[in-house]
N, C-alpha and C. Protein backbone atom coordinates (compact mmCIF):
# COMPACT_ATOMS: atom_id res chain seq x y z
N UNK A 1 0.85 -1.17 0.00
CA UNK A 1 0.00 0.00 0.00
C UNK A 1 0.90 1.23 0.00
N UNK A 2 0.16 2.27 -0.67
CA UNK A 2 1.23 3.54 -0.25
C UNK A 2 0.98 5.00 0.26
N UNK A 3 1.47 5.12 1.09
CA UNK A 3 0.98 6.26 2.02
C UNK A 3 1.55 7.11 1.78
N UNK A 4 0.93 8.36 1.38
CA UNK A 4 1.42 9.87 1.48
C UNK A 4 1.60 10.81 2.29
N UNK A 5 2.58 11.09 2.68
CA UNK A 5 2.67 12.25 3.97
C UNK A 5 3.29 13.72 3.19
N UNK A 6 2.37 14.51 3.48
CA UNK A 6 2.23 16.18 2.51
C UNK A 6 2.80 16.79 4.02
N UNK A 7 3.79 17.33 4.00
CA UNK A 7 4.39 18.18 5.09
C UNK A 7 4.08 19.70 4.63
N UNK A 8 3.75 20.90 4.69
CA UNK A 8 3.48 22.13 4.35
C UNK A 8 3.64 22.90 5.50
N UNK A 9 5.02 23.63 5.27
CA UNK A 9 5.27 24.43 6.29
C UNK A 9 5.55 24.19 7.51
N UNK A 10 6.06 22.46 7.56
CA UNK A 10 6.67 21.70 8.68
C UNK A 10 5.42 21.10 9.23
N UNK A 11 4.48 21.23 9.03
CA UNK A 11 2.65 20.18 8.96
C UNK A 11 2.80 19.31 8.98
N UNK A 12 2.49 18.19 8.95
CA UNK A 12 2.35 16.50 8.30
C UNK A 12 0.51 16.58 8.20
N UNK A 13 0.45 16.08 7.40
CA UNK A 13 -0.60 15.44 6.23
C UNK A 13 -0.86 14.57 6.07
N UNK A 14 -1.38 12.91 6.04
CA UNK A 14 -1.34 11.98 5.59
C UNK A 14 -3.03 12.03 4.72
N UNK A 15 -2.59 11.77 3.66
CA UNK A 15 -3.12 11.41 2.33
C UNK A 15 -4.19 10.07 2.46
N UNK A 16 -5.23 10.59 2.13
CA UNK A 16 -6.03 9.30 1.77
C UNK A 16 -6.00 8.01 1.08
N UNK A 17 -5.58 7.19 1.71
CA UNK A 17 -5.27 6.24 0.07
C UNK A 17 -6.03 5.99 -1.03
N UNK A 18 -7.82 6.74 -0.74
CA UNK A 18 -8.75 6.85 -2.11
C UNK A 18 -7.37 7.96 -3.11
N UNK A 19 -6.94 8.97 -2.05
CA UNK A 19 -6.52 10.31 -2.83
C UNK A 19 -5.22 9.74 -3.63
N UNK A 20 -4.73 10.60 -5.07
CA UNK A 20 -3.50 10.58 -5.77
C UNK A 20 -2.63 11.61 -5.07
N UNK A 21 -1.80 11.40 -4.98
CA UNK A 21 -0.50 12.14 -4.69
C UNK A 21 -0.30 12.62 -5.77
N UNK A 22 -0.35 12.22 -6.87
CA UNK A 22 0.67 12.81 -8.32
C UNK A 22 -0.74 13.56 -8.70
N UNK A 23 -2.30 13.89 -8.45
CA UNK A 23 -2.75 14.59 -8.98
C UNK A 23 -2.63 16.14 -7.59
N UNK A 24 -2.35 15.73 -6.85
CA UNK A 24 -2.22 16.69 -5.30
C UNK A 24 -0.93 17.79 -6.12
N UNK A 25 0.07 16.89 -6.33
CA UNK A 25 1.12 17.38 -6.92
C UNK A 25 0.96 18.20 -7.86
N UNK A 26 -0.02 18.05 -8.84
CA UNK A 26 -0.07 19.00 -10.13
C UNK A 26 -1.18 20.05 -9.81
N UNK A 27 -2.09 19.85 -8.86
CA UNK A 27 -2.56 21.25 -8.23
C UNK A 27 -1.85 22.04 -7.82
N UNK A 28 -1.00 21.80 -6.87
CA UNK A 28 -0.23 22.73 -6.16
C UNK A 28 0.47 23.58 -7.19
N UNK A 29 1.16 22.67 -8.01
CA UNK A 29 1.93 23.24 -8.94
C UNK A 29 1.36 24.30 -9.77
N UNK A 30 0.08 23.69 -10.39
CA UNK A 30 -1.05 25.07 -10.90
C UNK A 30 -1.08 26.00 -10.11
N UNK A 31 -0.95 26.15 -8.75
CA UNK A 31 -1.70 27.33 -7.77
C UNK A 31 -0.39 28.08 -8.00
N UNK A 32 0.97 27.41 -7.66
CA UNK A 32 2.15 28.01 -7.47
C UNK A 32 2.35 28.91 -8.66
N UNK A 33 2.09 28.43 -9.87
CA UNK A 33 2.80 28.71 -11.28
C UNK A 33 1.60 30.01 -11.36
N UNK A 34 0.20 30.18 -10.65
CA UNK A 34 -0.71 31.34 -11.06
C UNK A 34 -0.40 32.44 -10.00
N UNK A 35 0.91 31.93 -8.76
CA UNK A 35 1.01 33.42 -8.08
C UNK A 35 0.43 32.86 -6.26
N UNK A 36 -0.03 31.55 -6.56
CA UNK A 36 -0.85 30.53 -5.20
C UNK A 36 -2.16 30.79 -5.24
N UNK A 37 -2.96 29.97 -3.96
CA UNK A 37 -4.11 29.73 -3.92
C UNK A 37 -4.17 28.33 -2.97
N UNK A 38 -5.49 27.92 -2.74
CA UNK A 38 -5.82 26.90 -1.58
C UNK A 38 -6.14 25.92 -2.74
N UNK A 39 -5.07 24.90 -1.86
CA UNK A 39 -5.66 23.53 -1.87
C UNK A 39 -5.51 22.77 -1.03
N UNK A 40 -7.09 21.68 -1.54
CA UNK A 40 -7.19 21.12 -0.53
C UNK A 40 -6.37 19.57 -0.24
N UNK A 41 -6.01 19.25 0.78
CA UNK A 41 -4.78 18.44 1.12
C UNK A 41 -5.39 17.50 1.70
N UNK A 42 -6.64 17.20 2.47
CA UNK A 42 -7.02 16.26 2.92
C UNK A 42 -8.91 16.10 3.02
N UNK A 43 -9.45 15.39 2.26
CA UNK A 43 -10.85 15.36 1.91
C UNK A 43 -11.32 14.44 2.55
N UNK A 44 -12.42 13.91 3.36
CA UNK A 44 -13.25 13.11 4.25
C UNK A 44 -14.38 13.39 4.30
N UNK A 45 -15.25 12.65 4.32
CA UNK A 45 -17.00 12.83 4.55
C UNK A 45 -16.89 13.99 5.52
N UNK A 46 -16.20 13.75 6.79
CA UNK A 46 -16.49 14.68 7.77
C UNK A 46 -15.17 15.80 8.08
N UNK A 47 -14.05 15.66 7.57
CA UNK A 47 -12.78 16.63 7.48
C UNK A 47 -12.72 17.44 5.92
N UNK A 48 -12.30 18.47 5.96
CA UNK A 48 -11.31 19.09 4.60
C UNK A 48 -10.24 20.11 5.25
N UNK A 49 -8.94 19.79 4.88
CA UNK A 49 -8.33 20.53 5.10
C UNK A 49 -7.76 21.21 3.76
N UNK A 50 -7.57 22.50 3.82
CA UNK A 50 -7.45 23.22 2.32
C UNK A 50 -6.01 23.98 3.42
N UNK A 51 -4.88 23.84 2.17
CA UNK A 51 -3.63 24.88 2.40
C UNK A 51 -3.16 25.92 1.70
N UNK A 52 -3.40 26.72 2.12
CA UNK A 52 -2.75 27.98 0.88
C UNK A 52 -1.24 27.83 1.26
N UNK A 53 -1.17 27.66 -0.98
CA UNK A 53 0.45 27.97 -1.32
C UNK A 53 0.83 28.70 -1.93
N UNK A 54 1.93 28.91 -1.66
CA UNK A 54 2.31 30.08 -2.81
C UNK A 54 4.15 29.53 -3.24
N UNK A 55 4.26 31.18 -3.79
CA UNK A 55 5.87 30.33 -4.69
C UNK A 55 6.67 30.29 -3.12
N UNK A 56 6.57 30.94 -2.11
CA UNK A 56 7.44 30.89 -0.93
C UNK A 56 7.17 29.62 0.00
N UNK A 57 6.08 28.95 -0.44
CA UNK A 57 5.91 27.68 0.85
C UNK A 57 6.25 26.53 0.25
N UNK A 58 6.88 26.20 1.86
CA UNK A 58 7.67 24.69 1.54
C UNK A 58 6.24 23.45 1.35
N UNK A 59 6.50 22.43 0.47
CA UNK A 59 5.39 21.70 0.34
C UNK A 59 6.22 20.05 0.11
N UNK A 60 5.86 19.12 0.28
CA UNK A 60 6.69 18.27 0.60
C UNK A 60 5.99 16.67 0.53
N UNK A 61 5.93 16.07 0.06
CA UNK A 61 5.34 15.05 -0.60
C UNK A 61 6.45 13.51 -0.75
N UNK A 62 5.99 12.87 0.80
CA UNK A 62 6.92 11.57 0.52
C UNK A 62 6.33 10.70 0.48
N UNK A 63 6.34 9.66 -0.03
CA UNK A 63 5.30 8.31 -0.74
C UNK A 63 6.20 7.19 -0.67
N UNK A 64 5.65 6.64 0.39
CA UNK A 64 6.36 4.85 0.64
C UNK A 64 5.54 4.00 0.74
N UNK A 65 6.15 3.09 -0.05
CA UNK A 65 5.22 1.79 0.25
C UNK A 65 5.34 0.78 1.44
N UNK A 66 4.68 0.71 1.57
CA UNK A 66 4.38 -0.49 3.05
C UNK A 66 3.29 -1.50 2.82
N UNK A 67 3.35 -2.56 3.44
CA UNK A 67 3.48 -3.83 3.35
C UNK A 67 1.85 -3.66 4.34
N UNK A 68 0.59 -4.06 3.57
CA UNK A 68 -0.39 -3.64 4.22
C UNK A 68 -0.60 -5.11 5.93
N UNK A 69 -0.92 -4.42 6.88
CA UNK A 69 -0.79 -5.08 7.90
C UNK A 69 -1.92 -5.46 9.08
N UNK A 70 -2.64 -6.29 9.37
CA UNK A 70 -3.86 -6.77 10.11
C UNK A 70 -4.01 -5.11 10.36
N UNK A 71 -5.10 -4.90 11.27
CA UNK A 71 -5.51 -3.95 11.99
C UNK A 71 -5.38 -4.56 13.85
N UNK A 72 -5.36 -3.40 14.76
CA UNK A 72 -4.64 -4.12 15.67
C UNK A 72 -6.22 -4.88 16.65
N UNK A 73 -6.01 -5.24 17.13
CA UNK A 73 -7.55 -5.80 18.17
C UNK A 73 -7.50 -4.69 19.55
N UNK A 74 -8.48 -4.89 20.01
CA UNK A 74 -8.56 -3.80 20.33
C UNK A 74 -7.73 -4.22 22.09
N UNK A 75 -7.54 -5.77 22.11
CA UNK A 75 -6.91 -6.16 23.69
C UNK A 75 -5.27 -5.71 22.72
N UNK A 76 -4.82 -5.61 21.72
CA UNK A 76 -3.20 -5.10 21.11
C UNK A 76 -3.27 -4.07 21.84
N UNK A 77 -3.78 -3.50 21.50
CA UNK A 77 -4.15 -2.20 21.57
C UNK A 77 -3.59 -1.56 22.95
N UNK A 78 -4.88 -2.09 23.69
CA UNK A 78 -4.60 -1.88 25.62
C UNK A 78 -3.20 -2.13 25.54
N UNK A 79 -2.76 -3.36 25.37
CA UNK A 79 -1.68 -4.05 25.82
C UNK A 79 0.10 -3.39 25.34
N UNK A 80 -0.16 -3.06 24.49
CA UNK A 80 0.95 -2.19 23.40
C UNK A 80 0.87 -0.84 24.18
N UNK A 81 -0.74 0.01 24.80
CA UNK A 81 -0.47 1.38 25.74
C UNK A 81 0.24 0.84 26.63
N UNK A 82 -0.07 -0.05 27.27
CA UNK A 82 0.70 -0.03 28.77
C UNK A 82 1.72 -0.61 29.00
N UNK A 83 2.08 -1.09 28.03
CA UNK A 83 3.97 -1.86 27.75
C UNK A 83 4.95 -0.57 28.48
N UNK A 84 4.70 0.72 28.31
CA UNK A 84 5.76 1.20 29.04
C UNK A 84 5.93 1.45 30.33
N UNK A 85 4.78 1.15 31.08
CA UNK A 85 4.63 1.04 32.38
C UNK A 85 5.11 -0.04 33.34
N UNK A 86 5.61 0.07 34.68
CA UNK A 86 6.02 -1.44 35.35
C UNK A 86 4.82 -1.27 36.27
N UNK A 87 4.20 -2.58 36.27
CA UNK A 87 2.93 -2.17 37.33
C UNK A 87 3.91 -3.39 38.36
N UNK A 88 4.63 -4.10 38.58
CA UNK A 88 5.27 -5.02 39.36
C UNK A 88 5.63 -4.76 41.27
């Protein structure tokens, strides 16, 4: 699977995996090349986050693939919070 993390202005972002990165990429680039403008960086039924860019903002786009992995249960879960604790 591959996950996108959009950093803007030292931000982190993570990318929808419905969303393209390489079409995120050629917006920005439109906004930059007209002088800037908002776009939006992260879309959800119930979130949007929109970033205004311009030619001065840092924008940052790293894409790795990873190895898709169970989801955790929800006793992982508990058990993985309280690993740093000594209850002994």
């Amino acid at each position: 699977m591959l996950v996108a993390r959009i950093t803007v202005d030292g931000r982190d972002y993570y990318l929808s995996s419905r969303e393209d990165a390489h079409a995120l990429m050629a917006r920005v680039t439109e906004q930059v090349r007209t002088g800037g403008g908002f776009v939006d960086v992260v879309r959800t039924s119930t979130r949007t986050v929109s970033v205004l860019v311009s030619p001065g903002s840092t924008f940052t786009v790293d894409l790795n693939e990873v190895e898709d992995e169970p989801p955790l249960t929800v006793e992982e879960i508990q058990q993985s919070w309280l690993d740093p604790f000594d209850f002994a």
